[in-house]
C-alpha atoms as a PDB file:
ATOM      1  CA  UNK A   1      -4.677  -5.982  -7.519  1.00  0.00           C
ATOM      2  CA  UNK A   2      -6.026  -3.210  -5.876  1.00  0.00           C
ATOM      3  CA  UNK A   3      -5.374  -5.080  -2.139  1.00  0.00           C
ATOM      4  CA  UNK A   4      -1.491  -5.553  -3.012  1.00  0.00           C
ATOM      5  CA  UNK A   5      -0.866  -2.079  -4.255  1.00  0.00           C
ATOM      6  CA  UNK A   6      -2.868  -0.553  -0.911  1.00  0.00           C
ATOM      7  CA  UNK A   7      -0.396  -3.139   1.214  1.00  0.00           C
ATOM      8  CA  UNK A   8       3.069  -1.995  -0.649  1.00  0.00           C
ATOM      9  CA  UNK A   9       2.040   1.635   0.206  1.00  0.00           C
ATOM     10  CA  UNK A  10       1.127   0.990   3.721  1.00  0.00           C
ATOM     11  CA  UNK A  11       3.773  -0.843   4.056  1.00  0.00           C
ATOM     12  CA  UNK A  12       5.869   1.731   2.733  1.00  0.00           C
ATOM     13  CA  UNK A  13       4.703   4.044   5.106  1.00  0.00           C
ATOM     14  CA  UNK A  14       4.628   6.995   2.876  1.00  0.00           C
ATOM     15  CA  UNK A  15       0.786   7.691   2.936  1.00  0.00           C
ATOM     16  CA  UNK A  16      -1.473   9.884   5.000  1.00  0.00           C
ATOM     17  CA  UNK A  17      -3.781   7.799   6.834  1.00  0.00           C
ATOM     18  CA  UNK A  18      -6.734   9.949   6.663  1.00  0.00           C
ATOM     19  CA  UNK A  19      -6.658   9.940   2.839  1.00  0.00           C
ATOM     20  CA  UNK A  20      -5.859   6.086   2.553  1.00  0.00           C
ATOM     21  CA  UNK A  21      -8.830   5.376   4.654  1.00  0.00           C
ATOM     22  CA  UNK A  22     -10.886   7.197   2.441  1.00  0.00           C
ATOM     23  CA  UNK A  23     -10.281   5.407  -0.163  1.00  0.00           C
ATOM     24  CA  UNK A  24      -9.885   2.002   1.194  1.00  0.00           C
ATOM     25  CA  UNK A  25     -13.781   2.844   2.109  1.00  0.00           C
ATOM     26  CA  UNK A  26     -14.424   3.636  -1.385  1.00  0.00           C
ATOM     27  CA  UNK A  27     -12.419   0.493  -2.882  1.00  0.00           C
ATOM     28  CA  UNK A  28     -14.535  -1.493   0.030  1.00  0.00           C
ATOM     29  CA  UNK A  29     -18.279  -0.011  -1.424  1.00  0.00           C
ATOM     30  CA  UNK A  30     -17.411  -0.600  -4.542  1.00  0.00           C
ATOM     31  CA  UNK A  31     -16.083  -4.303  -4.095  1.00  0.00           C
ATOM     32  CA  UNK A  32     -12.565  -3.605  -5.508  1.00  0.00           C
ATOM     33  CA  UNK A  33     -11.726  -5.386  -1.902  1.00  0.00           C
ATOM     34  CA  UNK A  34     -13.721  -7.634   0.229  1.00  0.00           C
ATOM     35  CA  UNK A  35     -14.483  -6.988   3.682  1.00  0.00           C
ATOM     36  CA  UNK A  36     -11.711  -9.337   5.069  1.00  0.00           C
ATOM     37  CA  UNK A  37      -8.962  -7.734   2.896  1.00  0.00           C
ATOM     38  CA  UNK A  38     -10.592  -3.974   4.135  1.00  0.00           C
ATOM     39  CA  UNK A  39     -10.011  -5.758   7.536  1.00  0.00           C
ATOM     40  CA  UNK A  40      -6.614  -6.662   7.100  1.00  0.00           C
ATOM     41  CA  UNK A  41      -5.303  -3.731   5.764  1.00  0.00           C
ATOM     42  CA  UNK A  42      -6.415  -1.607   8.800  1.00  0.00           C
ATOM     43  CA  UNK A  43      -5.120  -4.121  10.528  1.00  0.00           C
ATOM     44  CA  UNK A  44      -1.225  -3.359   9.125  1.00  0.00           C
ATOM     45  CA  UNK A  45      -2.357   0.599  10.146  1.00  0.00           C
ATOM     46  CA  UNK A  46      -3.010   0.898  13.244  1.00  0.00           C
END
């Protein structure tokens, strides 16, 4: 849930990337998303 609602926003493009990052680290740590979702996501990004 958490992976499509960080996608929509990137995808969006209405987010500051410093801040997103931050939390996509903390979603990552605390296994709200796995390491290949993390992956994708920065993926869509850069």
């Amino acid at each position: 849930m958490i992976f499509n609602a960080l996608k929509i926003v990137i995808q969006s493009g209405n987010y500051n990337r410093e801040d997103l990052l931050n939390n996509m680290d903390f979603y990552l740590l605390k296994g709200r998303i796995t390491q290949s979702q993390y992956d994708e996501l920065n993926v869509l990004i850069l």
